[in-house]
N, C-alpha and C. Protein backbone atom coordinates (compact mmCIF):
# COMPACT_ATOMS: atom_id res chain seq x y z
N UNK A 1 0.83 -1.19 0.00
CA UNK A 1 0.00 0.00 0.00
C UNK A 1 0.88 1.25 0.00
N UNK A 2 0.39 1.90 -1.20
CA UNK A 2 1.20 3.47 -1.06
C UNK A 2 0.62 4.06 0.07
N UNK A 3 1.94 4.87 0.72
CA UNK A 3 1.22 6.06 1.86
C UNK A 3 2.00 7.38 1.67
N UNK A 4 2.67 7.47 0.73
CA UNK A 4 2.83 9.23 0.41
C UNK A 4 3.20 8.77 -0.94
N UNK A 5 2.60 9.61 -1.75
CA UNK A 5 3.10 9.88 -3.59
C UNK A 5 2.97 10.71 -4.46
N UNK A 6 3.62 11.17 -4.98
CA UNK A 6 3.57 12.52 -6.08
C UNK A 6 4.43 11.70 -7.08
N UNK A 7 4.41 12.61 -8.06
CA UNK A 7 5.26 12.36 -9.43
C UNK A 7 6.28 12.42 -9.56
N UNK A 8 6.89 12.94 -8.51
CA UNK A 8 8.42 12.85 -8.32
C UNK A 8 9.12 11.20 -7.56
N UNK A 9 8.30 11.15 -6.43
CA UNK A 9 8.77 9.71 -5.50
C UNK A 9 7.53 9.07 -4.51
N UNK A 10 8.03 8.07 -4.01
CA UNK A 10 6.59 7.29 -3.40
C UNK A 10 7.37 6.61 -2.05
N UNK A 11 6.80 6.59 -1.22
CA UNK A 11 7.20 6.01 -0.08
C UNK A 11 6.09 5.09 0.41
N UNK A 12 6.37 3.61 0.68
CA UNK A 12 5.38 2.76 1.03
C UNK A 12 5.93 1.73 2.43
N UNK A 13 4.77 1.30 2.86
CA UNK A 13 5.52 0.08 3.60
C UNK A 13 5.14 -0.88 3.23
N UNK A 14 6.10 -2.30 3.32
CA UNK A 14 6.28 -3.62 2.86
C UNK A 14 5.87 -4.51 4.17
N UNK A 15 4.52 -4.24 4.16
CA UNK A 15 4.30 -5.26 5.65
C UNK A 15 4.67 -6.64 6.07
N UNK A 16 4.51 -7.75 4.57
CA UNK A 16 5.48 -8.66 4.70
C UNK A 16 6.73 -8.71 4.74
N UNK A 17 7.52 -7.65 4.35
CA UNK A 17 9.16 -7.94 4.41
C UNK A 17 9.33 -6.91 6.13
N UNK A 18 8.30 -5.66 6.30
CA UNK A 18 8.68 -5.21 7.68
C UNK A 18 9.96 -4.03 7.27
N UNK A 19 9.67 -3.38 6.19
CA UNK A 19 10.81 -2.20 5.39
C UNK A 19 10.17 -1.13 5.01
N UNK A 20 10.49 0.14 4.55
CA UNK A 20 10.12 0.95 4.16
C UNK A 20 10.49 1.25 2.69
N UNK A 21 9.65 1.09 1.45
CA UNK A 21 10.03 1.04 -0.04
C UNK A 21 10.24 2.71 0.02
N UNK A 22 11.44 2.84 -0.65
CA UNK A 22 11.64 4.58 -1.13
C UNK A 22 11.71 4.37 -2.59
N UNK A 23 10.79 5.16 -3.86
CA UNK A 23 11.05 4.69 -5.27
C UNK A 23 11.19 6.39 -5.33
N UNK A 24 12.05 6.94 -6.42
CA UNK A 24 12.46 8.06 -6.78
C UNK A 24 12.04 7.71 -8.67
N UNK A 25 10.84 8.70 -8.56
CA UNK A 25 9.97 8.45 -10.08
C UNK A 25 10.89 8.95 -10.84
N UNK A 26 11.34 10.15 -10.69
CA UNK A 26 12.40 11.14 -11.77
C UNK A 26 12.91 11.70 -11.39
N UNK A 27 13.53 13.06 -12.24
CA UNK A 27 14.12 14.44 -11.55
C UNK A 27 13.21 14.93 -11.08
N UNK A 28 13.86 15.37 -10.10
CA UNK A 28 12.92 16.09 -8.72
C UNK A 28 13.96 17.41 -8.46
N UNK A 29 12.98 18.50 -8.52
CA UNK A 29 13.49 19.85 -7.91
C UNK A 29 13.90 19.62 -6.77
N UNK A 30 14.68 21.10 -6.03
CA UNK A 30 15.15 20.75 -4.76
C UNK A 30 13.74 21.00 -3.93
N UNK A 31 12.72 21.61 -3.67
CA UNK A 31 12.10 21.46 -2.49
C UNK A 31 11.29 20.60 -2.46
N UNK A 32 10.96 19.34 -3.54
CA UNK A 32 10.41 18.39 -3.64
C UNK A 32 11.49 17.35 -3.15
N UNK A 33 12.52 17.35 -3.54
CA UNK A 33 13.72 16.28 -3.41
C UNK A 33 13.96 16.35 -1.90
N UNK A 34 14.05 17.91 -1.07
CA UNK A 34 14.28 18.01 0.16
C UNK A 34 13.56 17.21 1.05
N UNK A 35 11.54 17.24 0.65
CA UNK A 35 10.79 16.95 0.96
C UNK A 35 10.69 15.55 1.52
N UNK A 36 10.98 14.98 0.45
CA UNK A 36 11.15 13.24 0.01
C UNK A 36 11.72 13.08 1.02
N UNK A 37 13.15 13.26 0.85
CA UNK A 37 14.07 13.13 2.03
C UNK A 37 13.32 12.66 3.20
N UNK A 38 13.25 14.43 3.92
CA UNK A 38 12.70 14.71 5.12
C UNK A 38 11.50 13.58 5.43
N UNK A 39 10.64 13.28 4.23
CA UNK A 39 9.04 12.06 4.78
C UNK A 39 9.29 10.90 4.80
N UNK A 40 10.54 10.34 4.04
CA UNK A 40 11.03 8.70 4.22
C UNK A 40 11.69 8.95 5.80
N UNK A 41 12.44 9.51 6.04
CA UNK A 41 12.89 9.47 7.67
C UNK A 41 11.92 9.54 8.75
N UNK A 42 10.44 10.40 8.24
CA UNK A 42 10.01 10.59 9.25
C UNK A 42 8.81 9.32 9.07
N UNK A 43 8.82 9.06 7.61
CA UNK A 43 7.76 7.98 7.86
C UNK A 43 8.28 6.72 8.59
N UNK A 44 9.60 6.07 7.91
CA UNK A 44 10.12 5.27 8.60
C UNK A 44 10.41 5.35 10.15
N UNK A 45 10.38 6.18 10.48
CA UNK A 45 10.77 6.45 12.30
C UNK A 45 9.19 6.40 12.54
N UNK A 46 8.29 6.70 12.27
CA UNK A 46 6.76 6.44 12.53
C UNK A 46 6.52 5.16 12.63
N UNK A 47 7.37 4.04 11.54
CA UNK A 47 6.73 2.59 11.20
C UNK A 47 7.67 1.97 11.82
N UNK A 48 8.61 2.88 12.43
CA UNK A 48 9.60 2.09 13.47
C UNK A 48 10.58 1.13 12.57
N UNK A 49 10.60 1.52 11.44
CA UNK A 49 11.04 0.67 10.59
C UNK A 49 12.41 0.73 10.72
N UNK A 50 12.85 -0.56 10.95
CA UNK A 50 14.57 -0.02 10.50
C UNK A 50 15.86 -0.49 9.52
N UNK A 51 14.85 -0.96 8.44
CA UNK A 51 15.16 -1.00 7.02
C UNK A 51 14.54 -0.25 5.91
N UNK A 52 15.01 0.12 4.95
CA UNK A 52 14.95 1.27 3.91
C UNK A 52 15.73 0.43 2.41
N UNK A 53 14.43 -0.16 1.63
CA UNK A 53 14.91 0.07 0.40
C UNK A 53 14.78 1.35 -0.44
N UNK A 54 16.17 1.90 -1.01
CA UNK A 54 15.78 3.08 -1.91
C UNK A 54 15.98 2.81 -3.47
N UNK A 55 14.98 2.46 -4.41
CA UNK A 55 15.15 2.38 -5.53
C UNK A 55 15.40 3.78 -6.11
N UNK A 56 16.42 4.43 -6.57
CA UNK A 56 17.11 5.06 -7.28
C UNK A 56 17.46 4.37 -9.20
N UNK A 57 16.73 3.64 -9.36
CA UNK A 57 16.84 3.52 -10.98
C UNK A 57 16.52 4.45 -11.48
N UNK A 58 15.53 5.56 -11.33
CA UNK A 58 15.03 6.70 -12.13
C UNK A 58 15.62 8.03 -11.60
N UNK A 59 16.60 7.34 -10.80
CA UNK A 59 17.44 9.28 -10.32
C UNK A 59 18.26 9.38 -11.68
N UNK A 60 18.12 10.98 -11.68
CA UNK A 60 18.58 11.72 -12.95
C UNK A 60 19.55 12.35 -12.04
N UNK A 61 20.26 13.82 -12.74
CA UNK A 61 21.36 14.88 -12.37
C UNK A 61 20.28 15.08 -10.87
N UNK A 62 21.55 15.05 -9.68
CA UNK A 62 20.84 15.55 -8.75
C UNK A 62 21.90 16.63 -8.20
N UNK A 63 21.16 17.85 -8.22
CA UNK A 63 21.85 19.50 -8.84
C UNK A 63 23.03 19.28 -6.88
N UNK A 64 23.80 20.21 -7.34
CA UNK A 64 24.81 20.35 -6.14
C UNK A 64 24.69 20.63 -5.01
N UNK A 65 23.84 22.02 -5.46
CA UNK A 65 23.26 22.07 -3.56
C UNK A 65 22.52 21.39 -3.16
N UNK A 66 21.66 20.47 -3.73
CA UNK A 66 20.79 19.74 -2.98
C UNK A 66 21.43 18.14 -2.53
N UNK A 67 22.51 17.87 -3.22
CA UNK A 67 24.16 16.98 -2.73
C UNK A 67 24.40 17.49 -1.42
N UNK A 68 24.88 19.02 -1.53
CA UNK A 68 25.45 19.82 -0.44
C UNK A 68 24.07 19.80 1.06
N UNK A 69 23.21 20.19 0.74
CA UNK A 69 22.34 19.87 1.81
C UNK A 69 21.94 18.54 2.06
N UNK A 70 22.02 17.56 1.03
CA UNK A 70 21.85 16.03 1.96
C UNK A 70 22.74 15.54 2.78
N UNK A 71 24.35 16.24 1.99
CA UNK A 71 25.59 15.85 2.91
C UNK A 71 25.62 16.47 4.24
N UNK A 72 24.49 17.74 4.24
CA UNK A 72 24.50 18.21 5.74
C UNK A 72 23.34 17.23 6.79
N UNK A 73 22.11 16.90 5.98
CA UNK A 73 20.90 16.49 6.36
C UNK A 73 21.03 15.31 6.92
N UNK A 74 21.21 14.51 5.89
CA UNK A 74 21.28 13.12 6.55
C UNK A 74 21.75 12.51 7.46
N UNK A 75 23.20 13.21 7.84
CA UNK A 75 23.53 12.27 8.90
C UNK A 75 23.18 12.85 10.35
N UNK A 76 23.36 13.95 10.13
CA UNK A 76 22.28 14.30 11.75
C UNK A 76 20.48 13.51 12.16
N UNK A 77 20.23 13.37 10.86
CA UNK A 77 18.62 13.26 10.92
C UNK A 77 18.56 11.35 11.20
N UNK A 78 19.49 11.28 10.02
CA UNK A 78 19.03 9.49 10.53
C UNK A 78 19.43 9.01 11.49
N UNK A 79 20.44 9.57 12.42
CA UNK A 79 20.87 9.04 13.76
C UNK A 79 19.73 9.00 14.72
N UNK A 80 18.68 10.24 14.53
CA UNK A 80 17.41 10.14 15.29
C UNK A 80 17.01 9.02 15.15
N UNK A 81 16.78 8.59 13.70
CA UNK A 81 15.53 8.06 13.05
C UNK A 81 15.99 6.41 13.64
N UNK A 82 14.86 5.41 13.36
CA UNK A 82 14.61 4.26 13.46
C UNK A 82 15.71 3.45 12.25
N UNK A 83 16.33 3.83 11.82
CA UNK A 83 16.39 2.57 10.46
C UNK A 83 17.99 2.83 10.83
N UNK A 84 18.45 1.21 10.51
CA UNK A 84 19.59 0.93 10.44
C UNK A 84 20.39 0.20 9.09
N UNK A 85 19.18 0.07 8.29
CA UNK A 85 20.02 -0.73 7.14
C UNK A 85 19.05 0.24 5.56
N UNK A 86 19.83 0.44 4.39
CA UNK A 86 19.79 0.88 3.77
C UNK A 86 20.02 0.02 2.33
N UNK A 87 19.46 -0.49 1.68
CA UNK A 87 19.77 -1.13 0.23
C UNK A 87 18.94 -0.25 -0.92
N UNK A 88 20.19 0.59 -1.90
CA UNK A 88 20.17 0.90 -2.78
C UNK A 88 19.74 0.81 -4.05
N UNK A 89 18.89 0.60 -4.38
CA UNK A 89 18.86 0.08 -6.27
C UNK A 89 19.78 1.24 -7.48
N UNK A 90 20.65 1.12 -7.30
CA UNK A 90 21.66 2.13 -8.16
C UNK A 90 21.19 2.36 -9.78
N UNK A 91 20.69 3.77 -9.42
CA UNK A 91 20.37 4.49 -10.75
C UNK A 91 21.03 3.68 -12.49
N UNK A 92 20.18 3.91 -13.29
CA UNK A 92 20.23 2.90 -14.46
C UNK A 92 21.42 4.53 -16.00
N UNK A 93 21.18 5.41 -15.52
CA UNK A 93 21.25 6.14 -16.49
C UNK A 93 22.98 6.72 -15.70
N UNK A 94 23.80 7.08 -16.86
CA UNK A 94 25.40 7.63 -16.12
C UNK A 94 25.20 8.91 -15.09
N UNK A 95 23.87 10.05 -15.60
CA UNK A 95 24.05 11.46 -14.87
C UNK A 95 23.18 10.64 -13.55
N UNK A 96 22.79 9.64 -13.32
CA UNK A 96 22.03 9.54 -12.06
C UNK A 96 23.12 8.78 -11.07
N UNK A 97 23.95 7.56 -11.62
CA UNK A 97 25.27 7.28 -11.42
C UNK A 97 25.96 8.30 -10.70
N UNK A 98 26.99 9.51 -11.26
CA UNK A 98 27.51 9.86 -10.91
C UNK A 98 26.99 11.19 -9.60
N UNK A 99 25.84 11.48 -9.84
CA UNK A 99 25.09 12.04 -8.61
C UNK A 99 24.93 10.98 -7.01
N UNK A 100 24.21 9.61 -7.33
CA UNK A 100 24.99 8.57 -6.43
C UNK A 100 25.75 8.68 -5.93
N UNK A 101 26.77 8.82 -6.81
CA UNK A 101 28.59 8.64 -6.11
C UNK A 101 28.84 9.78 -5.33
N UNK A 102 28.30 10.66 -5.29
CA UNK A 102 28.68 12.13 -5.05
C UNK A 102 27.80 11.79 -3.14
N UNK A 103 26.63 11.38 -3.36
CA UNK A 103 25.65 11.47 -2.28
C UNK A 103 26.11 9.88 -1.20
N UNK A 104 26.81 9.19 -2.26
CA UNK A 104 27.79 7.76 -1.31
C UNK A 104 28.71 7.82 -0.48
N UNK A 105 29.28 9.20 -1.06
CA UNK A 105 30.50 9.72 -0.30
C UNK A 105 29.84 10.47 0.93
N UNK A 106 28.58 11.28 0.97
CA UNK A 106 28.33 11.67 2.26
C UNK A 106 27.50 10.92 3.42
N UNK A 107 27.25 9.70 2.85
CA UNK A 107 26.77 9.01 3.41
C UNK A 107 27.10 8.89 5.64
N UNK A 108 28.20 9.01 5.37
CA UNK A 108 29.50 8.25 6.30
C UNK A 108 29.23 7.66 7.48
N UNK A 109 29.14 6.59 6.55
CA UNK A 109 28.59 5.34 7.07
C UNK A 109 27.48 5.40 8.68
N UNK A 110 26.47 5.98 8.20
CA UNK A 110 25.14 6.16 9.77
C UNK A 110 24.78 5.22 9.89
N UNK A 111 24.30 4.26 8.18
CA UNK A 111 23.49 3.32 7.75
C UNK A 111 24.57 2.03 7.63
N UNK A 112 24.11 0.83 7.85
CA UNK A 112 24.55 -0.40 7.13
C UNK A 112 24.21 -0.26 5.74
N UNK A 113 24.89 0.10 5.06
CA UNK A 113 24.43 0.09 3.61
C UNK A 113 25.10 -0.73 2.97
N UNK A 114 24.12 -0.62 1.42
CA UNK A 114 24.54 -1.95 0.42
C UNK A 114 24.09 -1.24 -0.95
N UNK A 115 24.59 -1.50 -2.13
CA UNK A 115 24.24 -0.91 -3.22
C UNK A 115 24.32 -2.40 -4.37
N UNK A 116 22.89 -2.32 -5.22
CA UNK A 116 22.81 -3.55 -6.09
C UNK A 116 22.12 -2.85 -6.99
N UNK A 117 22.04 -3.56 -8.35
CA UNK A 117 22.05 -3.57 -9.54
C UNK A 117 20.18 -4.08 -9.53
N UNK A 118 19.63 -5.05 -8.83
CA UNK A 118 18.21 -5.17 -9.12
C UNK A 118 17.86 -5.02 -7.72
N UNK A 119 16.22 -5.28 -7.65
CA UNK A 119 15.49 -5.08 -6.68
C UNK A 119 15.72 -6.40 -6.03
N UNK A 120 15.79 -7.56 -6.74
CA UNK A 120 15.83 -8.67 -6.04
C UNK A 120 17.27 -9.26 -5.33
N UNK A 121 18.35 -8.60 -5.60
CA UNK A 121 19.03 -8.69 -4.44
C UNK A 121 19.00 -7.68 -3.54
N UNK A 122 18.61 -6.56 -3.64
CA UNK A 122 18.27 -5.13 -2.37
C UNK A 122 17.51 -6.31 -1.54
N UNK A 123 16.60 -6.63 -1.69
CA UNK A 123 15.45 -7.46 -1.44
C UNK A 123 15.93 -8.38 -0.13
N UNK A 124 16.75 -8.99 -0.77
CA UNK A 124 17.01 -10.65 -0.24
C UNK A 124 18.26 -10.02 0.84
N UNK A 125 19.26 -8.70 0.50
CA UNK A 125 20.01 -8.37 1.42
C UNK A 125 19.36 -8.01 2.47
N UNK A 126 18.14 -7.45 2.68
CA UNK A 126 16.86 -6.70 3.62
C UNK A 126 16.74 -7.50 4.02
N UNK A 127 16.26 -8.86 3.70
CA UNK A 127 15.51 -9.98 4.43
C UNK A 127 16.97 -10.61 5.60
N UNK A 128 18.36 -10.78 5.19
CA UNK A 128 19.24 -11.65 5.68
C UNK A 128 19.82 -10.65 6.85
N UNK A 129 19.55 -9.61 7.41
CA UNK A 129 19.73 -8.67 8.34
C UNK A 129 18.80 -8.33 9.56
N UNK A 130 19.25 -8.58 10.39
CA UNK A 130 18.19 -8.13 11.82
C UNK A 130 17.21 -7.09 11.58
């Protein structure tokens, strides 16, 4: 069941797997992109969830400052939050790629993270983790 969605991204929960689905539809402006952000943390800390798949196949150029403010955002915010594990679906197109790489590096390390090529190993890494 979807529980937040616009045309930009969708955030759901996976009641049988017990995760929070993050899908990123396209390019997303920054106060939509900020947005996203900010409602997967807060939804997941709501569902107590503390796994996070983020499908990123449809991330495009994701512009600098909004790099520069996730590299500030995230790691203060998810230390609050509920979730400890993170599996990636790594963008399909090179400008969404190299925006990735840029947002991998600020990661530093809050999350157990993992980065895969389909949904069905994100999937199966989610399931083999506490």
């Amino acid at each position: 069941m979807r529980e937040i969605t616009n045309k930009y991204a969708g955030i759901d929960y996976d009641d049988q797997n017990g995760w929070v689905r993050f899908t990123w539809n396209q390019f997303t402006p920054s106060a939509e992109y900020r947005q996203a952000i900010q409602d997967v943390i807060a939804f997941a800390t709501g569902k107590r969830a503390s796994k996070l798949l983020n499908d990123a196949r449809h991330v495009a150029l994701t512009p600098q400052l909004d790099q520069q403010w996730f590299a500030e955002y995230w790691p203060a915010y998810i230390l609050k939050s509920s979730l400890r594990y993170l599996a990636i679906i790594l963008p399909q197109e090179a400008q969404g790629m190299l925006s990735m790489q840029q947002l991998i590096r600020s990661d530093q390390n809050v999350l157990d993270t993992r980065y895969f090529g389909s949904e069905q190993e994100a999937a199966a890494w989610l399931n083999s983790v506490a």
